[in-house]
N, C-alpha and C. Protein backbone atom coordinates (compact mmCIF):
# COMPACT_ATOMS: atom_id res chain seq x y z
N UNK A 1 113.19 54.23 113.27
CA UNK A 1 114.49 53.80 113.72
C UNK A 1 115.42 53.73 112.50
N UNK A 2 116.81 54.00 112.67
CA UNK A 2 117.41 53.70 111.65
C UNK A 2 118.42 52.86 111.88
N UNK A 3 119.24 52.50 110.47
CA UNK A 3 119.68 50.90 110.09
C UNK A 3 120.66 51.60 109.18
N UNK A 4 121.51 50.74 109.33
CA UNK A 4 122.63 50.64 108.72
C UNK A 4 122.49 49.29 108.00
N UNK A 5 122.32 49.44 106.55
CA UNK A 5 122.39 48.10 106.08
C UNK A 5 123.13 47.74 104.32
N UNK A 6 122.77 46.98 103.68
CA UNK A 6 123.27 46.60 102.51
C UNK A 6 121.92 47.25 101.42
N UNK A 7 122.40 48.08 100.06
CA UNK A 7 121.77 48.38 99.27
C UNK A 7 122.22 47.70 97.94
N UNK A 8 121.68 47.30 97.09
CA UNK A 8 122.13 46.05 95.65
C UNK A 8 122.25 47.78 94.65
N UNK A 9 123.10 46.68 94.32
CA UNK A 9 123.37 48.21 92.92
C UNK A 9 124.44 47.21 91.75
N UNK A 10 124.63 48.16 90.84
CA UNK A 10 125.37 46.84 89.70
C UNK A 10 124.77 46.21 88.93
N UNK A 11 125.06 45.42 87.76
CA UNK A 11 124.59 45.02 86.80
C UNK A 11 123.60 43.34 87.40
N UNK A 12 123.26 43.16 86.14
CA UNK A 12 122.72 41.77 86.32
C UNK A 12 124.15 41.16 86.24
N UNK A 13 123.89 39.80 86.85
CA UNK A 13 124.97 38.76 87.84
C UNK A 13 126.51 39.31 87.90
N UNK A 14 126.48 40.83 88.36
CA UNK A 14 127.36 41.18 88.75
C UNK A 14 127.28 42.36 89.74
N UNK A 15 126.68 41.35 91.19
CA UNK A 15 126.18 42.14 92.44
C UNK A 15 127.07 43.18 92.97
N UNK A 16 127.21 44.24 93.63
CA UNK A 16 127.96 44.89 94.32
C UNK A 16 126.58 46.10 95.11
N UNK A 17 127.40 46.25 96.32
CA UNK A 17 126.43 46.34 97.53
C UNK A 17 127.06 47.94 98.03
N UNK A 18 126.25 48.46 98.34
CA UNK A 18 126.68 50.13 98.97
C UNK A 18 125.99 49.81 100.47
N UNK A 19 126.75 50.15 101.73
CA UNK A 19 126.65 50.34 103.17
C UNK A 19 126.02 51.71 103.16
N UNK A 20 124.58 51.78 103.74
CA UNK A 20 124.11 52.64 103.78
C UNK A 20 123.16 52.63 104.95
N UNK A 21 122.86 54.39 105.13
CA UNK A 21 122.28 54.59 106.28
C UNK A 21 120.62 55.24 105.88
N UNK A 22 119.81 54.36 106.34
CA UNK A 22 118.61 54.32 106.04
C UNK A 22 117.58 54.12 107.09
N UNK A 23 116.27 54.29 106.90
CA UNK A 23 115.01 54.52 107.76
C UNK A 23 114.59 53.14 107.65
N UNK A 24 113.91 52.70 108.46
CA UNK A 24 114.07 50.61 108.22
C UNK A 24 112.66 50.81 107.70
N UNK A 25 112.09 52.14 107.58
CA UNK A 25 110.32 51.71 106.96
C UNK A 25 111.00 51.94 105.51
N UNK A 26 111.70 52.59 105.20
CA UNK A 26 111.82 53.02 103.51
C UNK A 26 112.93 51.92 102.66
N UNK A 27 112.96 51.82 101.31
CA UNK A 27 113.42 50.83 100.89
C UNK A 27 114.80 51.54 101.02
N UNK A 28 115.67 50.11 100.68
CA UNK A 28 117.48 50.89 100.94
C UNK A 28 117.73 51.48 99.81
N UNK A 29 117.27 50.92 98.64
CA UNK A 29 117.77 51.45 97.35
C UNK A 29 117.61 52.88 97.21
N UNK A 30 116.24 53.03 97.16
CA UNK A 30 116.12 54.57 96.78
C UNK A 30 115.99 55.56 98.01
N UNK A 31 116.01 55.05 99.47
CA UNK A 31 115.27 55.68 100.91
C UNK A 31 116.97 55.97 101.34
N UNK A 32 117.94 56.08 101.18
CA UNK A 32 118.99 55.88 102.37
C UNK A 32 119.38 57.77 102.14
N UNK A 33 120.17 57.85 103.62
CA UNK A 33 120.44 59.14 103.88
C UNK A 33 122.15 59.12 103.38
N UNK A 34 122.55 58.21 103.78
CA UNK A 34 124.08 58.29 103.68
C UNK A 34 125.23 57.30 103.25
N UNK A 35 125.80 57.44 102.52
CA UNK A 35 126.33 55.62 101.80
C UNK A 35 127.71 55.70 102.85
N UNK A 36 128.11 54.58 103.44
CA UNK A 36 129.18 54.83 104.26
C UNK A 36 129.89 53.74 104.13
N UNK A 37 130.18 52.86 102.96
CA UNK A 37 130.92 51.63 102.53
C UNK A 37 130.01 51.24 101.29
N UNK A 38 131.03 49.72 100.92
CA UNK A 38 130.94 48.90 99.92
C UNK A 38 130.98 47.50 100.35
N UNK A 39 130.26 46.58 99.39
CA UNK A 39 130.65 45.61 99.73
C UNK A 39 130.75 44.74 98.21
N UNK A 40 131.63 43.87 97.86
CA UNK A 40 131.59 43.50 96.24
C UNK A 40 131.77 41.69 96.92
N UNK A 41 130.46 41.00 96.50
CA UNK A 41 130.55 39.70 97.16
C UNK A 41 131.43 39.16 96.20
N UNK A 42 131.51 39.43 95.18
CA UNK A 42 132.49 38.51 94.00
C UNK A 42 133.80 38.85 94.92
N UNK A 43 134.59 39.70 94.97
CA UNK A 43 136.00 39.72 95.24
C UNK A 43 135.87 39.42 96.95
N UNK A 44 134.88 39.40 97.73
CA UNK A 44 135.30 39.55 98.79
C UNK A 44 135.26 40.91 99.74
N UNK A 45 135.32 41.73 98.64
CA UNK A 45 135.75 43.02 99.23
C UNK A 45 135.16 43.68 100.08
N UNK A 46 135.21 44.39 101.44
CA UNK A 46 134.16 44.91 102.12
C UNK A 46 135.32 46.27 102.67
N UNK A 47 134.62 47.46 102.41
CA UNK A 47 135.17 48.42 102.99
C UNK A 47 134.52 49.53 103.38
N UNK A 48 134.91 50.11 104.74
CA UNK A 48 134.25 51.10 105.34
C UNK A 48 134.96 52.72 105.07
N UNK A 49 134.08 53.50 104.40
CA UNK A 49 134.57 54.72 104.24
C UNK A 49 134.98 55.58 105.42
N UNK A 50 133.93 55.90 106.53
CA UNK A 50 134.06 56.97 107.14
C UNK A 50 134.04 55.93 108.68
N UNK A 51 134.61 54.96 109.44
CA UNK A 51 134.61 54.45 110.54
C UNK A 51 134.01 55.61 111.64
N UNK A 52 134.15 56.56 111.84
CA UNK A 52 134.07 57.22 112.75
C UNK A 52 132.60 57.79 112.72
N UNK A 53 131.95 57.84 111.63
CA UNK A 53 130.94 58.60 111.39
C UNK A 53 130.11 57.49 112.28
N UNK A 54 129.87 55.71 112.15
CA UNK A 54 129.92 54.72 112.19
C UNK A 54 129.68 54.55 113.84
N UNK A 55 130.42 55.04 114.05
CA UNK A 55 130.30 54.63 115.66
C UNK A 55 129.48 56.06 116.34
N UNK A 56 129.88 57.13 115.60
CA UNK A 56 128.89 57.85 116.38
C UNK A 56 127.04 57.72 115.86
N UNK A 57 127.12 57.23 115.16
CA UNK A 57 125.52 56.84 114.36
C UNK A 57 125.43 55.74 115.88
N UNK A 58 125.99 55.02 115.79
CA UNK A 58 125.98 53.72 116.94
C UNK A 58 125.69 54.14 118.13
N UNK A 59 126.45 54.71 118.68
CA UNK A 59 126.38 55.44 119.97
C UNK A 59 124.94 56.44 119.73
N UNK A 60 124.10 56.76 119.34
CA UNK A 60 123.04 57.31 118.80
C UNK A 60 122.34 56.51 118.88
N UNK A 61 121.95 55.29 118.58
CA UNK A 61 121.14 54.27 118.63
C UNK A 61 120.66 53.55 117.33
N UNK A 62 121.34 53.77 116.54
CA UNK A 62 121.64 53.60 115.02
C UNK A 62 122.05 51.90 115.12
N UNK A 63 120.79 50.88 114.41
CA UNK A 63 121.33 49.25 114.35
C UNK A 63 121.67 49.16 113.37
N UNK A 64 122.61 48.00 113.59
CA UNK A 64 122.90 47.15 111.98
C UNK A 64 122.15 46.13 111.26
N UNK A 65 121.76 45.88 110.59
CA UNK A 65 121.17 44.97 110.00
C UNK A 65 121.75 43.30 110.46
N UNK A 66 121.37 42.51 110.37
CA UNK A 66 122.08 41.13 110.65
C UNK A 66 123.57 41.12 109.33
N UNK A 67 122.88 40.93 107.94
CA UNK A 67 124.71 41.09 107.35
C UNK A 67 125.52 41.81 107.60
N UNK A 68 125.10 43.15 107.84
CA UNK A 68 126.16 44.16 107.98
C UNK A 68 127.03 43.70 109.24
N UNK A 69 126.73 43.17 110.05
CA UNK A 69 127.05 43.24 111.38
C UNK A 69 127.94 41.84 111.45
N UNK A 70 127.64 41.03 110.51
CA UNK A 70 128.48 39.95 110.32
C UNK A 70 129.51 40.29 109.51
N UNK A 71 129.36 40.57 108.64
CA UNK A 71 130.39 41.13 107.32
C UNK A 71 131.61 42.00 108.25
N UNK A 72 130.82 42.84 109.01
CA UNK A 72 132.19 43.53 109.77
C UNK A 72 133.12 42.55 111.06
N UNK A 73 132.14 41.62 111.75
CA UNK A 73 132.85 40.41 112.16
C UNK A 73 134.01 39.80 111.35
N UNK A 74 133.73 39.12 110.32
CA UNK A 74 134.23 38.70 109.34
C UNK A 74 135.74 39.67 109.41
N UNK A 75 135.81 40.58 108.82
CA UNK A 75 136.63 41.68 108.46
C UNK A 75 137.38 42.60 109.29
N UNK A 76 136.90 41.81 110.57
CA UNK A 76 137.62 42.46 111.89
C UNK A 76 137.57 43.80 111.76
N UNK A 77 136.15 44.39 112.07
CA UNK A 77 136.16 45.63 111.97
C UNK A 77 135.55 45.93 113.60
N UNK A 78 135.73 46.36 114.44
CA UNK A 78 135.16 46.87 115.54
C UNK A 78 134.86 47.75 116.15
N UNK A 79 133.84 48.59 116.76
CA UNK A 79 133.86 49.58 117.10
C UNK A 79 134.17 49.64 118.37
């Protein structure tokens, strides 16, 4: 099955997160097929590159992870 979820990338104590599309058996870091956002917890920042790609992964049967799925709550993002 695949997942849409959060991958860690960035220095030590300076987290920043890549939205990526991944196999839920393989790790996110090095396993993902497709990076399709950011997320930088220091600033807040959360942004979606390709929305559309997004919903058709969805409509596919493609889940979100529990943060991802809040983070876009948060950010009033909807599909």
């Amino acid at each position: 099955m695949l997942k849409i979820r959060l991958s860690r990338a960035g220095k030590k104590n300076m987290p920043f997160f890549r939205v990526v599309l991944t196999d839920h058996t393989k790790a996110a870091k090095h396993g993902y097929m497709e990076v399709l956002g950011f997320y930088n917890p220091i600033s807040k920042e959360f942004k979606i590159k390709n929305l559309e790609a997004i919903k058709e992964y969805v409509s596919n049967g493609v889940q979100f992870s529990p943060r991802v799925e809040k983070l876009m709550k948060i950010n009033n993002i909807s599909l």
